[in-house]
Protein backbone atom coordinates (compact mmCIF):
# COMPACT_ATOMS: atom_id res chain seq x y z
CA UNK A 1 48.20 66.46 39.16
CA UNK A 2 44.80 65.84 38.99
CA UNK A 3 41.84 67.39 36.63
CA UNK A 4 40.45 69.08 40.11
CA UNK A 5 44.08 70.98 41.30
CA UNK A 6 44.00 72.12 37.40
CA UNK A 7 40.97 73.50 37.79
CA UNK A 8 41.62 75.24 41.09
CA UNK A 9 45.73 76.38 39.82
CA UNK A 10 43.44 77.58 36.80
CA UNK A 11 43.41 81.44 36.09
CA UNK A 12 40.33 82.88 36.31
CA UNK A 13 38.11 86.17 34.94
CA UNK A 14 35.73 87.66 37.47
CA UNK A 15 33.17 89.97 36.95
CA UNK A 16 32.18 91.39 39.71
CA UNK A 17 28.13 92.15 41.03
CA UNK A 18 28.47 96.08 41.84
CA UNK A 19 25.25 97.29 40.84
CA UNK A 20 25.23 99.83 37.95
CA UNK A 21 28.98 99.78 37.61
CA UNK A 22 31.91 97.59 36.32
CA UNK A 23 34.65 96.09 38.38
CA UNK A 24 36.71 93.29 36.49
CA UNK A 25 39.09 90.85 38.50
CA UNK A 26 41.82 88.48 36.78
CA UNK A 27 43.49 86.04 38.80
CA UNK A 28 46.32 83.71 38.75
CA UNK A 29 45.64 81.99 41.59
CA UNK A 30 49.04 80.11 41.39
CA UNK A 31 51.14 83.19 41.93
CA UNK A 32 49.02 84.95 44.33
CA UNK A 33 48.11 87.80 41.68
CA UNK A 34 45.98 89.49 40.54
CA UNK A 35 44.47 92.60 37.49
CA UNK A 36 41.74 94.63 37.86
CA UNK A 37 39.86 97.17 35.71
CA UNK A 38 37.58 99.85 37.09
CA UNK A 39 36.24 99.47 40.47
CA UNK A 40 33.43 102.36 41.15
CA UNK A 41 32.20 104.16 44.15
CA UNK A 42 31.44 102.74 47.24
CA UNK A 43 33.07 99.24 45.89
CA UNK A 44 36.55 99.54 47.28
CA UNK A 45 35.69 97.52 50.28
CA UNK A 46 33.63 94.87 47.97
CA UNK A 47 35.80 94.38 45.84
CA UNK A 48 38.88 94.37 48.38
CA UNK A 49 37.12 91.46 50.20
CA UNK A 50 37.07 89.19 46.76
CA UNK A 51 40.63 89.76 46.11
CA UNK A 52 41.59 88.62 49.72
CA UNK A 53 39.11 85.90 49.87
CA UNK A 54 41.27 84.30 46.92
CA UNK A 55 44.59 84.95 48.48
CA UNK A 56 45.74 88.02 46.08
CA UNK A 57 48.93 89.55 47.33
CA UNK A 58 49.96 91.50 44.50
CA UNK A 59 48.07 93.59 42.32
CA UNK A 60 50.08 93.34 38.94
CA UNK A 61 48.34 96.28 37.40
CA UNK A 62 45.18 98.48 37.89
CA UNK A 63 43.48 100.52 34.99
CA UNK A 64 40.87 102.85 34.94
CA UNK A 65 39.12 102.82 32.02
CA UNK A 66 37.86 106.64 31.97
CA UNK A 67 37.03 108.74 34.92
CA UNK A 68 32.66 107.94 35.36
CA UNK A 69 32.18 107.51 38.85
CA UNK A 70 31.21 104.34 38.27
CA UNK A 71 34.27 102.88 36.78
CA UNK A 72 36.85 105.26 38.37
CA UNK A 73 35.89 106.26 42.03
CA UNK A 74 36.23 103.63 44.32
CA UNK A 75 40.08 102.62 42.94
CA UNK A 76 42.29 104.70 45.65
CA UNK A 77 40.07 103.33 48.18
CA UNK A 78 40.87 99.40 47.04
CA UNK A 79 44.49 100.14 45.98
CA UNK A 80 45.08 102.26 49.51
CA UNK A 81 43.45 99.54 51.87
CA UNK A 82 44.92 96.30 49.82
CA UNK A 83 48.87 98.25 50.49
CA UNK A 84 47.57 98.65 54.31
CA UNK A 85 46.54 94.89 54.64
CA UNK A 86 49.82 94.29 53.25
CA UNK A 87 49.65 93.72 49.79
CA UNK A 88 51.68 95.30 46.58
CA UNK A 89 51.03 97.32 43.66
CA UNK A 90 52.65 97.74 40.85
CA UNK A 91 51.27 100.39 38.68
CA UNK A 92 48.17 101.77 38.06
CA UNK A 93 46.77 102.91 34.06
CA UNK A 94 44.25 105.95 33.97
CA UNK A 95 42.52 107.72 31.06
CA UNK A 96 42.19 110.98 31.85
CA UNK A 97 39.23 111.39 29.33
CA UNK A 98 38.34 115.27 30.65
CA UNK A 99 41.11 117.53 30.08
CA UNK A 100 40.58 120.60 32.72
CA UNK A 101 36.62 120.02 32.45
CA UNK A 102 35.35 120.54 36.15
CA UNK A 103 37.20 120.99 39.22
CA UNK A 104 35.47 117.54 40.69
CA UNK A 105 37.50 115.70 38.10
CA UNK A 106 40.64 117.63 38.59
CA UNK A 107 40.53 116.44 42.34
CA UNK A 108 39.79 112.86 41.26
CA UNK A 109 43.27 112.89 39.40
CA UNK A 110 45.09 115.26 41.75
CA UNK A 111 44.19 112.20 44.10
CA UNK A 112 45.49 109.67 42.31
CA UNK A 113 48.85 111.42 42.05
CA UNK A 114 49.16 111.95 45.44
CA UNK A 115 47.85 108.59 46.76
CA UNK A 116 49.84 106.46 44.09
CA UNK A 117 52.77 108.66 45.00
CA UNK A 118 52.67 107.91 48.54
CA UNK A 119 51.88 104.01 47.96
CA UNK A 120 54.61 103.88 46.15
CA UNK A 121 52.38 102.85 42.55
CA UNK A 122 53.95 103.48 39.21
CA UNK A 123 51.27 105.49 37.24
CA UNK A 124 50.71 105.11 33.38
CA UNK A 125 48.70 106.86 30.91
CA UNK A 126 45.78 104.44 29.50
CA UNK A 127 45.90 105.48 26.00
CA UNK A 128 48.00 103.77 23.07
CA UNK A 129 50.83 106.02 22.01
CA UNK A 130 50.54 107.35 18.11
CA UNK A 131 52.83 104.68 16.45
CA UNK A 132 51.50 101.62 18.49
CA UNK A 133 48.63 99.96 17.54
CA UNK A 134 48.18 97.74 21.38
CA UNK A 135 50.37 98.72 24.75
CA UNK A 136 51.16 94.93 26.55
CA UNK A 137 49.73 95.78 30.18
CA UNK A 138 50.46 92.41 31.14
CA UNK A 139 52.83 89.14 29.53
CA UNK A 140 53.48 86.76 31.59
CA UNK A 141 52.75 82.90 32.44
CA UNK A 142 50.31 82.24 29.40
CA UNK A 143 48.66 85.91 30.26
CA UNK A 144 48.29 88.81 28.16
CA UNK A 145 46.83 91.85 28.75
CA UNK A 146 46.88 94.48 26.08
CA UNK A 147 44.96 98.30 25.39
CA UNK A 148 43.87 98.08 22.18
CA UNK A 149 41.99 101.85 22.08
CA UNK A 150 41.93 104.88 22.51
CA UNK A 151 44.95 106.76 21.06
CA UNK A 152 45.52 110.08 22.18
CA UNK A 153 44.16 111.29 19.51
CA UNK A 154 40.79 109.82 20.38
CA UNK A 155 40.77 111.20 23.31
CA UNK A 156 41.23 114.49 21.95
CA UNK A 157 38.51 114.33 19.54
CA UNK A 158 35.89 112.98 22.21
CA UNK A 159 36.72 115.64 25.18
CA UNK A 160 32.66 115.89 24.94
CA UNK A 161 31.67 111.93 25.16
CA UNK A 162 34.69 110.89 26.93
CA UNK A 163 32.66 107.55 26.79
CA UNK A 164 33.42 107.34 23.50
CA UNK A 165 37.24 107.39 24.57
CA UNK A 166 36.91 104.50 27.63
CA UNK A 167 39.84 102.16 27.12
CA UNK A 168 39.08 98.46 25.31
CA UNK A 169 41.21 96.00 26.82
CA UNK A 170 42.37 92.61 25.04
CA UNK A 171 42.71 89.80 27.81
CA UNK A 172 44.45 86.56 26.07
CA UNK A 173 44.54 83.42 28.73
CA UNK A 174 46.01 80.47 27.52
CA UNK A 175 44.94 81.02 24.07
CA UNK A 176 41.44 82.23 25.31
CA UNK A 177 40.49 85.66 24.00
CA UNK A 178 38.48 88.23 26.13
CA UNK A 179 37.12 91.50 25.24
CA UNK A 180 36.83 94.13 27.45
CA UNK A 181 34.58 96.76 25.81
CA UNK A 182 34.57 99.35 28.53
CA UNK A 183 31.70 101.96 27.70
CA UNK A 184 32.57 102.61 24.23
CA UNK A 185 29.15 103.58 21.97
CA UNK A 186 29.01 104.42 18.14
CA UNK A 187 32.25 106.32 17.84
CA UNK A 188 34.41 103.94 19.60
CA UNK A 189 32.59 100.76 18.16
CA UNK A 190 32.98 102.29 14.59
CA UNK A 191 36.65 102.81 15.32
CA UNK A 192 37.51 100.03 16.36
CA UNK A 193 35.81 98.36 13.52
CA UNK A 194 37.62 100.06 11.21
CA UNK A 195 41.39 99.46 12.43
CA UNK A 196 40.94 95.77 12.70
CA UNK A 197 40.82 95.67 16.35
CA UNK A 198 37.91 93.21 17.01
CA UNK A 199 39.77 89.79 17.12
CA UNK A 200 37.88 86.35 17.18
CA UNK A 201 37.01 86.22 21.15
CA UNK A 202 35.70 83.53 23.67
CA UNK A 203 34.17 86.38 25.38
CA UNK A 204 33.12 89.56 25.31
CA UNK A 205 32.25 92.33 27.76
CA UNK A 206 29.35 94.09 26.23
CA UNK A 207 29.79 97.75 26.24
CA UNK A 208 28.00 100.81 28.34
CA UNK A 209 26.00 98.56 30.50
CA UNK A 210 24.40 96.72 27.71
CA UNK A 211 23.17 100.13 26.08
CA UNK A 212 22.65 99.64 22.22
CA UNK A 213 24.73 100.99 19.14
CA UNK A 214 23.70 100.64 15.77
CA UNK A 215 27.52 99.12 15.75
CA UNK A 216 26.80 96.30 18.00
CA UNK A 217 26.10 94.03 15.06
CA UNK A 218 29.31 94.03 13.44
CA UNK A 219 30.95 94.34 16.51
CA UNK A 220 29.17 90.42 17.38
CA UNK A 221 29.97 89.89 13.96
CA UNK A 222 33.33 90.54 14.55
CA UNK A 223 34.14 88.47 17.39
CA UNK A 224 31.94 85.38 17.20
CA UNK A 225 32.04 85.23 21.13
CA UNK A 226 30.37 82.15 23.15
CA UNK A 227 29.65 84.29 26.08
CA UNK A 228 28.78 87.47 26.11
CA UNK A 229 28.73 89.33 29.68
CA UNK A 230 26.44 92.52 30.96
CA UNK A 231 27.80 94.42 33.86
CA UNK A 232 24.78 96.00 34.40
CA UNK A 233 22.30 97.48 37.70
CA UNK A 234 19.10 99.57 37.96
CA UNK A 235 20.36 103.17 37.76
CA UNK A 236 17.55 105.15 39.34
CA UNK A 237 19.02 108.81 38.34
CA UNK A 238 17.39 108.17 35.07
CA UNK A 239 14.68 106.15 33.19
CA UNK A 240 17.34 103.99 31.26
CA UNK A 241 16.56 100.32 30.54
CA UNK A 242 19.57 98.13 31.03
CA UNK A 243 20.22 95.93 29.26
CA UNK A 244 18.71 97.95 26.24
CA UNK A 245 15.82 95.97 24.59
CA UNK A 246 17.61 96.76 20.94
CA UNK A 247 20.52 95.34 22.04
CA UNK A 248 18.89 92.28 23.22
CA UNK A 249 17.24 91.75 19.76
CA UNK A 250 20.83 92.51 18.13
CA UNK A 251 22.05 89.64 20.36
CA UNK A 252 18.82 87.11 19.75
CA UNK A 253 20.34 85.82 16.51
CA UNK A 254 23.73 84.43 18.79
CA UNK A 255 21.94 83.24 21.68
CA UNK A 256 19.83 81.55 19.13
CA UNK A 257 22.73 79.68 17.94
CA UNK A 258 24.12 78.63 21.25
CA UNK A 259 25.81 81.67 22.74
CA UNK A 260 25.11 82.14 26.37
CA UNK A 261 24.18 85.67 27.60
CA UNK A 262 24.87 86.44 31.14
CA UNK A 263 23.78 89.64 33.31
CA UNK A 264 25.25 90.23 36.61
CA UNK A 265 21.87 92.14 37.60
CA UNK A 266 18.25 91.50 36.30
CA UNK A 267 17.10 94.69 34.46
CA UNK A 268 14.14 96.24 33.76
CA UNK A 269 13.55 94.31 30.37
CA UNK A 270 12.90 91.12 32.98
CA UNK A 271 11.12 92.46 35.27
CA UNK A 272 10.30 96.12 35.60
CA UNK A 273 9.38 96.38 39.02
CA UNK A 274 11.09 93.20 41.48
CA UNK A 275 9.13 92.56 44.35
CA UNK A 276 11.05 92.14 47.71
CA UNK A 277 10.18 88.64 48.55
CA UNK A 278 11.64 87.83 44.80
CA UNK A 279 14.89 89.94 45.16
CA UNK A 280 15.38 87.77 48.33
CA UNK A 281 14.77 84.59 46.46
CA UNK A 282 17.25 86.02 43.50
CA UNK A 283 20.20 86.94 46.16
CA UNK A 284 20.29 83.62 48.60
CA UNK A 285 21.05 81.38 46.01
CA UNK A 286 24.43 82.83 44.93
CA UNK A 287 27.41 83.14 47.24
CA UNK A 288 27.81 85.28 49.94
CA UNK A 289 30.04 87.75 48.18
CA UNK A 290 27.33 89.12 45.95
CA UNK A 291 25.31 90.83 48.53
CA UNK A 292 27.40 93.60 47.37
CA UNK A 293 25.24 96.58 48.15
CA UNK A 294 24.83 99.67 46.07
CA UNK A 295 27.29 102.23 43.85
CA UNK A 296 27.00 105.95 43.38
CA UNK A 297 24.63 107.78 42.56
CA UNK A 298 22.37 104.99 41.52
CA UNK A 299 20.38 104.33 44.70
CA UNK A 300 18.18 101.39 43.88
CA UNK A 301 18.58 98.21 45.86
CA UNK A 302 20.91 95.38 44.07
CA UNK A 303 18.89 92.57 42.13
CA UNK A 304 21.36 89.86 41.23
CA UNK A 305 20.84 88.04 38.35
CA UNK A 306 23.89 85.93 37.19
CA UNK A 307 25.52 87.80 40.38
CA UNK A 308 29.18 87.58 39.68
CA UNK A 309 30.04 86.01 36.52
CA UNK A 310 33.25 83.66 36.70
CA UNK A 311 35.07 82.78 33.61
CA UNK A 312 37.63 79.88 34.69
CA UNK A 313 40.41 79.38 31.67
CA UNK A 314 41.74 75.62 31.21
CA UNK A 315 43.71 74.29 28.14
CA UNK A 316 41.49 73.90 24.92
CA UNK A 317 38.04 74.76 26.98
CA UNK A 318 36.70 77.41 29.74
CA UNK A 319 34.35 76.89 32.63
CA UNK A 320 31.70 79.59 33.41
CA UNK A 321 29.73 80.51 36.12
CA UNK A 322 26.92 80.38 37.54
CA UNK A 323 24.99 78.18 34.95
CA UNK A 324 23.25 80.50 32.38
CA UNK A 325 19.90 78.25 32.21
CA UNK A 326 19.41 78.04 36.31
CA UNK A 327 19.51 81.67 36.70
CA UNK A 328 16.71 82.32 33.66
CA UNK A 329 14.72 79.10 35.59
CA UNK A 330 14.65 80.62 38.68
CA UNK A 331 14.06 84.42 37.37
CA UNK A 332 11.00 82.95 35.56
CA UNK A 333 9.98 80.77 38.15
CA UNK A 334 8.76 84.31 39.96
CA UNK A 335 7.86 85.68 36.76
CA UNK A 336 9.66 87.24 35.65
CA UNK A 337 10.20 87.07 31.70
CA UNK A 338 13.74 86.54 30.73
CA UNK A 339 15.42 89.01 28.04
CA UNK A 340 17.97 86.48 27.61
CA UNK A 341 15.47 84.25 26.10
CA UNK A 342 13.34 86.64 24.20
């Protein structure tokens, strides 16, 4: 077999461009499978149209990472249209972060029950039981998949920041170690921190958009990743900027040293205010399937950056996409001022 089938039989991480939101794809392109965690509103269709346009036919497992619109609500929609094109399910993790908190949340869950029901979907609770320290989503063919946080207990003691109780996910790929932060902040960070649960990883998935915690440092610290990944858009329901300047100085000593930083969207710390003719220069240099539109509440138009991030996993090394240095070339070229490099 030659180094290019390798590369193409190769599993792969996706991060998917959905605006102010976080959709996460893992593929084993050799089976025909495929995970995902969190897909949010309006992104059902998007994301439905990468998983067929790499020739996914079963979804292994699906996990919610807590119930923000713009992690949780655009999951039946995928799940329900992938079974109708003819693909299979097998079960699907939530966190259900809000115990009897509004009556919009209650109908969120009531349809998941119903819809997973009538898919036929096995349905699992997304928190680590008292006496385990990980639950295995996920073992086979060189892949794990494990939830490394909350416990029930965390859950219960963060009903009021149910951020703070967002499932962390622990990807291993042959021998490659991914974080999946979620939207942890302080709380989570600290706890996590404390129970040894930040392993050495390739990459990590920076938490809450690329908001800031005083944590963040030790988290980096922690993990010694050489890629770190911002799933991040330009939320307009608030005045939020994302990625958070403080946790783009927290970050400046690693980049310094040769760790790459990659945004799916250009924030606000680039470029405050993106001219049309420059958002149009941004989005026709990446692929087709990161025009992805907008998600939720947050109403401003897209502004790809790094678009979606690929992480491609081969024996010893791993392959990422697009190329880091491009994207900040051609963001300054219309200039705009890099955080990545500041």
């Amino acid at each position: 077999m030659t180094a290019v089938d390798q590369t193409a039989e190769a599993p792969f991480l996706a991060f998917l461009d959905v605006g102010h939101g976080d959709c996460c794809v893992l593929v084993s392109p050799a089976s025909h499978q495929a995970a995902i965690v969190d897909c949010p509103r309006g992104q059902g269709p998007t994301a439905l149209r990468f998983l067929q346009s790499h020739a996914v036919s079963e979804i292994t497992f699906a996990l919610i990472t807590h119930l923000d619109e713009d992690h949780a609500a655009g999951m039946i929609t995928l799940l329900d249209n992938f079974c109708r094109n003819g693909g299979r399910v097998r079960d699907l993790y939530y966190n259900d972060d809000r115990w009897g908190e509004t009556p919009g949340y209650r109908s969120l869950i009531r349809e998941f029950l119903d819809n997973t029901e009538r898919l036929g979907i096995e349905i699992g609770d997304a928190r680590v039981a008292h006496r385990r320290q990980k639950l295995q989503l996920l073992s086979a063919n060189g892949i794990t998949a494990s939830l490394v946080y909350p416990k029930k207990r965390d859950v219960e003691s963060c009903k009021n920041t149910p951020n703070e109780a967002s499932a962390v996910i622990e990807l291993c790929v042959l021998g490659h170690v991914v974080l999946l932060l979620a939207d942890i902040e302080e709380t989570g960070c600290a706890r996590l921190l404390e129970r040894g649960l930040v392993p050495n990883a390739r990459v990590v998935k920076m938490p809450h958009h690329g908001d800031w915690t005083s944590k963040l440092g030790d988290i980096m610290a922690a993990a010694q990743p050489e890629f770190a990944v911002v799933s991040c858009g330009r939320p307009s329901r608030h005045d939020k900027t994302l990625p958070d300047p403080h946790m783009l100085a927290a970050l400046a000593p690693y980049t310094k040293d040769g760790m790459r930083l990659l945004c799916t969207e250009l924030g606000r710390a680039c470029y405050p205010e993106v001219p049309n003719h420059v958002t149009e220069a941004l989005r026709s240099t990446l692929p087709q399937e990161n025009a992805f539109g907008r998600s939720g509440r947050h109403k401003s138009p897209p502004v790809p950056c790094a678009g979606t991030i690929y992480v491609r996993f081969l024996e010893g090394r791993v392959e990422v996409t697009p190329d880091a240095r491009d994207r900040r070339a051609l963001v300054a070229q219309h200039g705009g001022s890099p955080a990545c490099e500041a």
